[in-house]
Protein backbone atom coordinates (compact mmCIF):
# COMPACT_ATOMS: atom_id res chain seq x y z
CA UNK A 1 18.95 31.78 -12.00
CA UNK A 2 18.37 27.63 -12.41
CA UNK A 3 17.09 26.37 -8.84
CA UNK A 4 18.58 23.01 -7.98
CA UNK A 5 16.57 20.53 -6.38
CA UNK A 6 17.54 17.12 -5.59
CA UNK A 7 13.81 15.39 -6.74
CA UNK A 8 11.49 16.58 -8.74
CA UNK A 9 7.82 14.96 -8.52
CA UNK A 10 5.60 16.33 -11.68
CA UNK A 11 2.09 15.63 -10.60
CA UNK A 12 -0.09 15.66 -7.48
CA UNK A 13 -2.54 13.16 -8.10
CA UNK A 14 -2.46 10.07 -6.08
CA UNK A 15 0.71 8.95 -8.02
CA UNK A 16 2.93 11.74 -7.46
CA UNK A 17 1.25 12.45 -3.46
CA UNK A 18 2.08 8.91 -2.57
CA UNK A 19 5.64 9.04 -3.52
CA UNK A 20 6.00 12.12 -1.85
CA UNK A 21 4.58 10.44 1.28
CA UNK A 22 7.42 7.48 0.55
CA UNK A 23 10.26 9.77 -0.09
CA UNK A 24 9.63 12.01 3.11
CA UNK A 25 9.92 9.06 4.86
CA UNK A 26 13.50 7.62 3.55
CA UNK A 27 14.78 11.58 4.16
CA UNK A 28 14.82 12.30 0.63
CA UNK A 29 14.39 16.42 -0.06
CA UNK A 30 11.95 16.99 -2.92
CA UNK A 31 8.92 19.19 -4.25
CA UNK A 32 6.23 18.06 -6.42
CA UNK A 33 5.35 20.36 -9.21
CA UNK A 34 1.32 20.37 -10.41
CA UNK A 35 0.03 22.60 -13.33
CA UNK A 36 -3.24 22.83 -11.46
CA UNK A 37 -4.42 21.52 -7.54
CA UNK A 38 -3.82 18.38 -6.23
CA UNK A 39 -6.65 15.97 -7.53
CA UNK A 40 -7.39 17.99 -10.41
CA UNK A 41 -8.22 15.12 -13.04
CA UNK A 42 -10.61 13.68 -10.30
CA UNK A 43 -12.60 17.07 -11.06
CA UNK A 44 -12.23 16.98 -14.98
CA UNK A 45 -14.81 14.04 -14.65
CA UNK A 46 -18.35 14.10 -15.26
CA UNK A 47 -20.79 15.83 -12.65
CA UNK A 48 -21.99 12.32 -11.62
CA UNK A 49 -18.95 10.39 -11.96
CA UNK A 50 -18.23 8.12 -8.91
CA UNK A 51 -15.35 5.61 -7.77
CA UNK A 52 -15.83 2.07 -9.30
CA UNK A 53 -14.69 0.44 -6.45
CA UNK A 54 -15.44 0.63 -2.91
CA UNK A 55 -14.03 3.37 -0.74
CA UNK A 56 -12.31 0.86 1.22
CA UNK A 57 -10.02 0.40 -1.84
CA UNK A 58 -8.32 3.85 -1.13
CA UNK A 59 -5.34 2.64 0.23
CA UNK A 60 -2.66 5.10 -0.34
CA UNK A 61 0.36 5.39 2.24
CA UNK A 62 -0.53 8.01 5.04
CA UNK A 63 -3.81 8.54 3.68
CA UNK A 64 -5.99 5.59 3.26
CA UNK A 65 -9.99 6.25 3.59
CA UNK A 66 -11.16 6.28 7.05
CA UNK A 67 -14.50 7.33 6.59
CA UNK A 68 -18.21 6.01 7.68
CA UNK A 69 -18.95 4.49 4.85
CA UNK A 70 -16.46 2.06 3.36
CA UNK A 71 -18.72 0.31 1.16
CA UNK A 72 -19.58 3.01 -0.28
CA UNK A 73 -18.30 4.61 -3.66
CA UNK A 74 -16.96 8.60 -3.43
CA UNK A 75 -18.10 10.98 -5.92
CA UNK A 76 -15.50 13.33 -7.79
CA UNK A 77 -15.19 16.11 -5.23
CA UNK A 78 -14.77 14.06 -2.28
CA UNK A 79 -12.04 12.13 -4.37
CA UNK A 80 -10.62 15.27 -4.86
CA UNK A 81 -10.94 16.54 -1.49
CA UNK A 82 -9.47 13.49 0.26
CA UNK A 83 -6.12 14.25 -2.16
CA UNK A 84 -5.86 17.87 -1.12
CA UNK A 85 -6.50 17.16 2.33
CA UNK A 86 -3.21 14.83 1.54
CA UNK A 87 -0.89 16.91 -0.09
CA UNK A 88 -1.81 19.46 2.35
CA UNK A 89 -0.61 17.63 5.02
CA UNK A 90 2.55 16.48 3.15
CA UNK A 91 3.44 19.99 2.10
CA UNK A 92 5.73 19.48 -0.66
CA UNK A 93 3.54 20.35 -3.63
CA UNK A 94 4.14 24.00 -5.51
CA UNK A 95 0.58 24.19 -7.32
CA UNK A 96 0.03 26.10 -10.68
CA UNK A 97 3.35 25.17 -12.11
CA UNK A 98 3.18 23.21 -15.23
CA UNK A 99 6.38 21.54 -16.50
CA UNK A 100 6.72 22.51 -19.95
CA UNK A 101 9.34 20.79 -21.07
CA UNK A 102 11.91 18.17 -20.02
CA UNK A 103 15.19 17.86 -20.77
CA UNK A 104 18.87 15.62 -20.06
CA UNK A 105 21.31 17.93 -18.85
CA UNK A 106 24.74 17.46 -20.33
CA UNK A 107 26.48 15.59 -17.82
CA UNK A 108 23.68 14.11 -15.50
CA UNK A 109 20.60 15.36 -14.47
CA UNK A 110 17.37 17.42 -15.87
CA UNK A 111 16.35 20.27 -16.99
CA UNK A 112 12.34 21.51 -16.24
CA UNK A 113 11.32 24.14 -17.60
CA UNK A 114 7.55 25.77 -16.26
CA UNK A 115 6.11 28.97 -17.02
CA UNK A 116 8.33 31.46 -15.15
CA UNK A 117 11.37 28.96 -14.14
CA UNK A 118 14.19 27.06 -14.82
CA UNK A 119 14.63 23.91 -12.83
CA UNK A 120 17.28 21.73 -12.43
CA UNK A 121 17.00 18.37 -10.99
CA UNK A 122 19.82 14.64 -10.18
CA UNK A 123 16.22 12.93 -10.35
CA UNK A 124 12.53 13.18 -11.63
CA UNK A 125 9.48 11.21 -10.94
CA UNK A 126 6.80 11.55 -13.42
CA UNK A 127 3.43 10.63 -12.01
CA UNK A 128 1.31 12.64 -14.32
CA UNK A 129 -1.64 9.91 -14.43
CA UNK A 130 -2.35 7.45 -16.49
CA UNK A 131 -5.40 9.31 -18.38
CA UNK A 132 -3.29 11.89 -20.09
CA UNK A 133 -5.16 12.19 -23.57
CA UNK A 134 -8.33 10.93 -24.76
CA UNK A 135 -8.67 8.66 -27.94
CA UNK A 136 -10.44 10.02 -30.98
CA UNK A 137 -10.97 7.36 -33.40
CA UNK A 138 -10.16 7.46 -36.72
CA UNK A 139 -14.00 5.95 -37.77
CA UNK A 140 -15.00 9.57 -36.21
CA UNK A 141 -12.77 12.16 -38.82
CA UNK A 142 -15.98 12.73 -41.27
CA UNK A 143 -18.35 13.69 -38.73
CA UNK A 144 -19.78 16.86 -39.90
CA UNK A 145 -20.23 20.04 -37.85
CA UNK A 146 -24.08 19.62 -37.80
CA UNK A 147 -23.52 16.49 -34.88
CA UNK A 148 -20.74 17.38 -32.09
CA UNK A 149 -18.37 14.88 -31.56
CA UNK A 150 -18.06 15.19 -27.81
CA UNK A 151 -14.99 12.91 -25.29
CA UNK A 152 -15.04 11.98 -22.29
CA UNK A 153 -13.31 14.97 -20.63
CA UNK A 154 -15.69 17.34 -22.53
CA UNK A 155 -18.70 15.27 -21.11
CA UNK A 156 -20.21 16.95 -18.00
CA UNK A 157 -24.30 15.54 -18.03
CA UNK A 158 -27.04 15.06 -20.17
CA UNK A 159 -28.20 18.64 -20.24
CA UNK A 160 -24.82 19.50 -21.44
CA UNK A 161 -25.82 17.35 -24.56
CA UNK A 162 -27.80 18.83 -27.17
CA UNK A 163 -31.49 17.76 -27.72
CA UNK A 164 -31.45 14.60 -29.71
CA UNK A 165 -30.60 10.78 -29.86
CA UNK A 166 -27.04 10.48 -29.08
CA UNK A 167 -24.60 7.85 -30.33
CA UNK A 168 -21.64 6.10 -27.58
CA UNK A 169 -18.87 4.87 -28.87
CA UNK A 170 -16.89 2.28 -26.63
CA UNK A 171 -17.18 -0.03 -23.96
CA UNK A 172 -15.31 0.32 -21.44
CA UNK A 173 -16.58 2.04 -17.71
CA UNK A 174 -17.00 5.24 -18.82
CA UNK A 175 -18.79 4.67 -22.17
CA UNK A 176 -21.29 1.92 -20.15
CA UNK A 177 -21.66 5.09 -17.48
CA UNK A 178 -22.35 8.16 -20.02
CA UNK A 179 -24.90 5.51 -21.87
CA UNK A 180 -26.70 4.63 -18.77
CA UNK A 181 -26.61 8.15 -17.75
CA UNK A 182 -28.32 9.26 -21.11
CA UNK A 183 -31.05 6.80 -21.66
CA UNK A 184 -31.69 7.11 -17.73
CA UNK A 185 -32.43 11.08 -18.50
CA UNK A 186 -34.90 10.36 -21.65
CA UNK A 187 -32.24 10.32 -24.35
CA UNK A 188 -32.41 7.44 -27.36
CA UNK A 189 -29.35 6.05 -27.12
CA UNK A 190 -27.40 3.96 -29.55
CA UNK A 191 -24.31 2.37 -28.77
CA UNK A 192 -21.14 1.02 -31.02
CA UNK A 193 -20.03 -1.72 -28.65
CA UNK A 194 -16.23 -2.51 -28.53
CA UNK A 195 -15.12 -6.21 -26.55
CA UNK A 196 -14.97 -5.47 -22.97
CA UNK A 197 -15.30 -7.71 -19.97
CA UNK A 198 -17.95 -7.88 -17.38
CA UNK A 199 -18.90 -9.27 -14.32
CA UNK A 200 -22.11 -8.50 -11.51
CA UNK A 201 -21.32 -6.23 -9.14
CA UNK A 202 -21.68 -8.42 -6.60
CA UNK A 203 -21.73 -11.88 -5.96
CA UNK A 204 -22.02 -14.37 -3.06
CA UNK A 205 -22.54 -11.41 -0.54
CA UNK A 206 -19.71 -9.90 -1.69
CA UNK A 207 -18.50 -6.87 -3.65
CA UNK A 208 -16.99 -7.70 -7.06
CA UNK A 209 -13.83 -5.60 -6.30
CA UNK A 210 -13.30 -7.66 -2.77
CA UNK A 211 -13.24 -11.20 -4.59
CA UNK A 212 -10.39 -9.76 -7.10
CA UNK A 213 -8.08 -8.63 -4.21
CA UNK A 214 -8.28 -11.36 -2.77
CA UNK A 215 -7.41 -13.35 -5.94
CA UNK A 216 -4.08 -12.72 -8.34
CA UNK A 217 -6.03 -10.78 -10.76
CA UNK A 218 -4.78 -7.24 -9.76
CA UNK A 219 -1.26 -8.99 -9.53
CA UNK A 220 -1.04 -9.77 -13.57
CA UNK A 221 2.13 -8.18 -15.36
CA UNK A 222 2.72 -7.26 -18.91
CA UNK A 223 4.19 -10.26 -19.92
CA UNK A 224 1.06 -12.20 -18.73
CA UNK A 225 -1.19 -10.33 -21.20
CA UNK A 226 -1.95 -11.71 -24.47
CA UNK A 227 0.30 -8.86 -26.15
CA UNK A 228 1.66 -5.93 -25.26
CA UNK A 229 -1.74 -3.81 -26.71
CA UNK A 230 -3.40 -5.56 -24.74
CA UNK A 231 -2.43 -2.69 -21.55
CA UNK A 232 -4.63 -0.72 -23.65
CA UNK A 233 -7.92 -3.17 -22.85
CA UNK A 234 -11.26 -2.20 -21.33
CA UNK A 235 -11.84 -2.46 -17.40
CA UNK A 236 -14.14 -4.62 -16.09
CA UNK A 237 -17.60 -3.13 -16.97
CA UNK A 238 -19.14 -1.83 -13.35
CA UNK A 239 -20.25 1.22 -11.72
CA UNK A 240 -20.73 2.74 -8.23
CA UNK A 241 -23.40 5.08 -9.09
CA UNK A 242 -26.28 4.75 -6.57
CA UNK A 243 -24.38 2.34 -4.35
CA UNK A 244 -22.75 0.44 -7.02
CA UNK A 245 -24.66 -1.29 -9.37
CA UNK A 246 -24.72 -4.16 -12.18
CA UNK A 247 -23.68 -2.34 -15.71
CA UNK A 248 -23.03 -3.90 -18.94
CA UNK A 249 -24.36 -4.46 -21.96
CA UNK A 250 -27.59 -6.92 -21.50
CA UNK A 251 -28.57 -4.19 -18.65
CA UNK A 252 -27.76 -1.38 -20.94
CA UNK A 253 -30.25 -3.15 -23.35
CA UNK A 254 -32.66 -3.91 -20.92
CA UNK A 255 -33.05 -0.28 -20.58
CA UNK A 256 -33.60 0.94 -24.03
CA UNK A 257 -30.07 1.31 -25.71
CA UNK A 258 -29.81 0.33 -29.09
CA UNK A 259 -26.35 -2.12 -29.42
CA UNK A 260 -24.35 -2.02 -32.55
CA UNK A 261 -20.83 -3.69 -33.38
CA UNK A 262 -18.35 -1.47 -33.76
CA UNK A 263 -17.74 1.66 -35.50
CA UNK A 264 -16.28 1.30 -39.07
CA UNK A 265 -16.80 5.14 -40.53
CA UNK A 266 -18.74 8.37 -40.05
CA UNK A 267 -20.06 10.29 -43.16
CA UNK A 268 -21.73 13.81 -42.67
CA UNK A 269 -25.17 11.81 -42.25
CA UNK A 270 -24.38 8.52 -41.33
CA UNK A 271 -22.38 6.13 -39.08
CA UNK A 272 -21.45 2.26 -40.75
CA UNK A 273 -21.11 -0.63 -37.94
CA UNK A 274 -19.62 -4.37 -38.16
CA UNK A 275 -21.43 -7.08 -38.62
CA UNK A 276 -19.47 -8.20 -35.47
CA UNK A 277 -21.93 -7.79 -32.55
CA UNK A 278 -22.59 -11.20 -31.85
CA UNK A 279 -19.00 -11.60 -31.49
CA UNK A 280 -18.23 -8.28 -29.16
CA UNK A 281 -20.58 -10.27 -26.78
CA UNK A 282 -19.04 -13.22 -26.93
CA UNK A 283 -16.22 -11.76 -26.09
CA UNK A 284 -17.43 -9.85 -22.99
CA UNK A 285 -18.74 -13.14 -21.86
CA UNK A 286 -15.20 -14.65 -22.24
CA UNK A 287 -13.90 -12.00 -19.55
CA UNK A 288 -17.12 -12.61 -17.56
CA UNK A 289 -15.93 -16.25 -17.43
CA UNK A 290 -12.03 -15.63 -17.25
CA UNK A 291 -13.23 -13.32 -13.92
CA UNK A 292 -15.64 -16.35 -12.54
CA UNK A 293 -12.93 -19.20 -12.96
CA UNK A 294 -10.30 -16.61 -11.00
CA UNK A 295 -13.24 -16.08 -8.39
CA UNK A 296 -13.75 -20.00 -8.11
CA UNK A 297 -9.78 -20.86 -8.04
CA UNK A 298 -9.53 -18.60 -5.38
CA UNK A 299 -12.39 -20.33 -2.95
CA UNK A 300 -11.26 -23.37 -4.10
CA UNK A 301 -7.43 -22.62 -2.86
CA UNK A 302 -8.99 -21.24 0.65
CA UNK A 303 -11.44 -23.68 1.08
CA UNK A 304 -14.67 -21.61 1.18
CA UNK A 305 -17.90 -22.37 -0.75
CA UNK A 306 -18.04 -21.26 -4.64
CA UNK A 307 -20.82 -18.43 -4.73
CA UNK A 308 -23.57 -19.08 -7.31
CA UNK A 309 -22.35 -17.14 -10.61
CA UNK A 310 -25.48 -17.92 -13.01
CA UNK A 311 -24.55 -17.81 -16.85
CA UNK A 312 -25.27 -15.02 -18.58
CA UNK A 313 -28.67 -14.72 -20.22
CA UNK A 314 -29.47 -14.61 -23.72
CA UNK A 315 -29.03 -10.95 -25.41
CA UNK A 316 -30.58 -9.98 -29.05
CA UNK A 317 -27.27 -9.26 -31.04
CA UNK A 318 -29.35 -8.11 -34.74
CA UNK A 319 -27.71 -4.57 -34.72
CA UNK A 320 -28.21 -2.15 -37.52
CA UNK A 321 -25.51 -2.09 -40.18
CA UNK A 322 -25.95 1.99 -41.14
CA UNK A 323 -27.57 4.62 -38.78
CA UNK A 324 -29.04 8.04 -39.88
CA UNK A 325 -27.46 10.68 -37.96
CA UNK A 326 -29.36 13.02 -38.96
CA UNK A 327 -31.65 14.77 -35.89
CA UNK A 328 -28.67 13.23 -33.73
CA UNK A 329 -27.98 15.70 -31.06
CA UNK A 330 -24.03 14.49 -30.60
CA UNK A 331 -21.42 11.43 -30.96
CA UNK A 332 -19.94 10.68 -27.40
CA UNK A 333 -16.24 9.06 -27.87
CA UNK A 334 -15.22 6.91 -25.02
CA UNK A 335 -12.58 4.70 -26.35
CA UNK A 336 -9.85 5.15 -23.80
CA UNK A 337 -6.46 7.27 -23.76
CA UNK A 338 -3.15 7.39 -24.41
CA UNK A 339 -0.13 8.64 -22.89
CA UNK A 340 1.67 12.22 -23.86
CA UNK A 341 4.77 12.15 -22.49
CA UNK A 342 6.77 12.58 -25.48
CA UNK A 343 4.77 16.18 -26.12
CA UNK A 344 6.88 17.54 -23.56
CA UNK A 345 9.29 15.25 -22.66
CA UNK A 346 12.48 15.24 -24.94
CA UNK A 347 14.43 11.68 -24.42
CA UNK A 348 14.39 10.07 -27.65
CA UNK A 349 12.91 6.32 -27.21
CA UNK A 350 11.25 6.72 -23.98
CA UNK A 351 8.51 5.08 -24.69
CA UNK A 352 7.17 1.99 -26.70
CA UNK A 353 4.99 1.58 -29.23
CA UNK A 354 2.25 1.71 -27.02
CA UNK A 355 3.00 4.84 -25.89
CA UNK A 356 4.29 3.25 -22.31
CA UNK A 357 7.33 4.12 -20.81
CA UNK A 358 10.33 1.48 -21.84
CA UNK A 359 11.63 1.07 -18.11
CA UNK A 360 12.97 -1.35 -15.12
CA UNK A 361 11.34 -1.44 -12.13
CA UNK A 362 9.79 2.20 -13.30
CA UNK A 363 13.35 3.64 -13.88
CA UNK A 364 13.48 4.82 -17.55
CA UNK A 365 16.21 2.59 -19.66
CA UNK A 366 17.06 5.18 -22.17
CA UNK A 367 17.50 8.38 -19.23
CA UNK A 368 18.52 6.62 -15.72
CA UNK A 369 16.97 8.73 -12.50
CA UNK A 370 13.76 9.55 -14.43
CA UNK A 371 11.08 7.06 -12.69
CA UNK A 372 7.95 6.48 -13.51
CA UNK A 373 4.83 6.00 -10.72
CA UNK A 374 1.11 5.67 -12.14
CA UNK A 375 1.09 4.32 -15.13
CA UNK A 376 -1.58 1.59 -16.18
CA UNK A 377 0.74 -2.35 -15.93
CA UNK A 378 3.55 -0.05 -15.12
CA UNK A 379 4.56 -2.94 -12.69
CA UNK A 380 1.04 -4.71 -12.28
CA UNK A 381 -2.52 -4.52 -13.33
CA UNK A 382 -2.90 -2.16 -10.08
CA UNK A 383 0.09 -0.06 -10.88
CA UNK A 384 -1.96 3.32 -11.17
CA UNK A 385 -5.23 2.57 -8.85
CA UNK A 386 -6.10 3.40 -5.39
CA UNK A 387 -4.95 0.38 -4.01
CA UNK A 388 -1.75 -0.42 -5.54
CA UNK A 389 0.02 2.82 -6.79
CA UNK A 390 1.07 2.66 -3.55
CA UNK A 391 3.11 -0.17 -3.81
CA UNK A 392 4.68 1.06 -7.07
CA UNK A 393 5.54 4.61 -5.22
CA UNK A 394 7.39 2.60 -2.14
CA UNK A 395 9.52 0.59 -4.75
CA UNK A 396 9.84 3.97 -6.40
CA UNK A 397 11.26 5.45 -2.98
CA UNK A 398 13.54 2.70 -2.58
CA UNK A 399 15.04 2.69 -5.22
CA UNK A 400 15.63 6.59 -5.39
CA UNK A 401 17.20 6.37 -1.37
CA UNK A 402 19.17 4.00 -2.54
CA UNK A 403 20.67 6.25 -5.52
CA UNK A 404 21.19 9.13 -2.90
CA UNK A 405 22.96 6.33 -0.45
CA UNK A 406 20.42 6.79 1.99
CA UNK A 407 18.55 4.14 4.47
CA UNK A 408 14.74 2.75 4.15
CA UNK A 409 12.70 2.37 6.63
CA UNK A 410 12.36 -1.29 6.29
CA UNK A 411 11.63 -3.77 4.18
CA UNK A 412 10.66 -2.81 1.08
CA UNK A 413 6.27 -3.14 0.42
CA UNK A 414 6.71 -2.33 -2.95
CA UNK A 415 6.65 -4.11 -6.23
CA UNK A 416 10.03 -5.57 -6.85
CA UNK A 417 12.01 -5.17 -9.85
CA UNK A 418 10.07 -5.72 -12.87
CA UNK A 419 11.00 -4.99 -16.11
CA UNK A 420 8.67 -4.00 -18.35
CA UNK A 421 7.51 -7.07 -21.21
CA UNK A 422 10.09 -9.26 -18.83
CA UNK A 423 8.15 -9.88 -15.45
CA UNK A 424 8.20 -12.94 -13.04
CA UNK A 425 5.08 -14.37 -12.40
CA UNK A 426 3.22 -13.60 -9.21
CA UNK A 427 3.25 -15.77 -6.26
């Protein structure tokens, strides 16, 4: 027989374990369902793969980092560890069950179907991350079997690699990371660059990620980008490896790595670039300067000095035009993912053309009662990080008591009502 449950969470990462934490506390009876453990795309990482921004930025409700070592930048397991150690304490998450499929009931409600069970549910939060399938470029498809094309879930360390130069395509965090990573262990290294902003890790005595929250940066909506792509753009170019360090492309150079522009086509033998490097560059230093002005209107507006932000230096941008692949040990694709709700979820016109949930406030406009929590600009820029799902699962919480008639504890901290492509602008 169906089991009836009033709310359904699918996903224990730090999306669906802070909502849990928010609807326990406005009384509201509910499991959350995860297909593996709680913090399992934390350990689908790399073997080296470390928080970009500080611990201290792990600020989810009931569970915020209270560690020795704030500054400091958590590694995969203990990411992982410090989610378990928080579902465990919520105790609402069944773990090995994988919703299969989701469904509108006839007359109100869902249907979830798992392996082994039927589920039926008056409301369902999805929080099943916002890294849900990686991006294979079309400029990849004639790669021939003789190179592996290898993603960034498939990526584990350079040993895992085999022997050869290896070619990185993308720009964002995770293709700056796996690059530095590989020319770091002895590798040649050539890189198709996409545009992708950067900024030093630290400036004025300060860590990069403490001079954006205090500024409005992390407080951008969708309608403040330059179009609604634009959700899909490349994070600030950083990592916390080794105590957090400076990573972009004139330090990838400055280590060996060969830049390119971008990747048009692979043959069985050979990759073609753009002409276009000089231009991906100029373009990184456009969000290196979009960053510093945000960083200087913010000292400005509190009346503290403006930290010395030097220019950037000059960078070589010749780049080769073709590239032999041949003695190439692999291709590594990091160009970013996409969502896959609509595998499994079956609500015609969910999502946009983006792949983004259509929604207000997180509430799906096509299927009312199915929410949304950590998805990239969901609500904000921070809408699926450490530091500001939080906010998105409160206003989640809210709104859900308020559908079941029941009271909150308070003023709401969450995001107001936002409607996605139709935002106000942030205080």
């Amino acid at each position: 027989m169906p089991e009836d449950i009033d709310v359904v969470v699918i996903g224990a990462g730090q999306a669906g374990l802070a909502t849990s934490h928010e609807l326990g506390l406005r009384g509201v009876d509910h499991v959350v369902l995860e297909a593996s453990e709680p913090g399992s795309s934390w350990l689908g990482r790399w073997d080296s793969f470390t928080l970009v921004g500080p611990n201290h930025t792990v600020r989810l409700p009931g569970a915020p980092y209270s560690g020795d070592d704030p500054g400091g930048f958590m590694s995969r397991t203990e990411i992982a560890d410090h989610l378990q150690a928080y579902a465990g304490r919520l105790g609402r998450v069944r773990a090995g069950v994988p919703v299969r499929r989701l469904a509108r009931r006839e007359g109100g409600g869902f249907e979830l179907r798992t392996d082994g069970e039927v589920i039926r549910s008056r409301v369902v939060v999805v929080a099943t991350g916002a890294y849900q399938r990686a991006v294979r470029p079309t400029a990849v498809a004639g790669l021939g079997p003789a190179v592996p094309c290898i993603d960034v879930p498939s990526y584990r360390n350079p040993a895992g690699v085999p022997d050869g130069a290896v070619l990185v395509v993308g720009s964002g965090q995770s293709a700056c990371q796996i690059a530095e990573e590989l020319v770091r262990s002895g590798r040649d290294v050539v890189m198709a660059c996409g545009r992708a902003p950067w900024f030093p890790r630290r400036v004025g005595g300060r860590d990069l990620f403490e001079w954006l929250l205090d500024s409005t940066f992390y407080e951008q909506t969708p309608d403040q980008l330059a179009s609604p792509a634009a959700r899909h753009g490349a994070n600030v170019q950083a990592s916390g490896a080794g105590g957090g360090h400076d990573l972009h492309y004139r330090t990838l150079a400055g280590l060996g790595v060969r830049l390119a522009g971008h990747l048009l086509a692979i043959d069985e033998q050979s990759a073609r670039f753009a002409p276009d490097l000089a231009e991906v560059i100029a373009a990184g230093d456009a969000g290196f300067r979009f960053v510093r002005d945000t960083i200087v209107a913010l000292c400005q507006e509190s009346g503290v000095p403006v930290p010395d932000i030097p220019e950037p230096g000059p960078l070589d941008t010749s780049a080769p035009a073709r590239l032999d692949l041949r003695g190439f040990g692999a291709v590594v694709v990091a160009t970013g993912f996409r969502s896959r709700y609509t595998e499994w979820i079956d609500v015609p016109g969910l999502v946009d053309a983006q792949g983004f949930p259509v929604h207000v406030d997180g509430e799906s406009v096509v299927a009312p009662d199915l929410h949304f929590v950590g998805v990239h600009f969901l609500r904000r820029r921070r809408s699926s990080l450490l530091f500001g799902v939080g906010d998105d699962a409160t206003a989640t919480a809210n709104r859900i008591a308020t559908r079941f008639r029941l009271p909150t504890p308070g003023p709401s901290t969450g995001a107001g009502t936002l409607r996605s492509g139709s935002a106000p602008r942030p205080k």
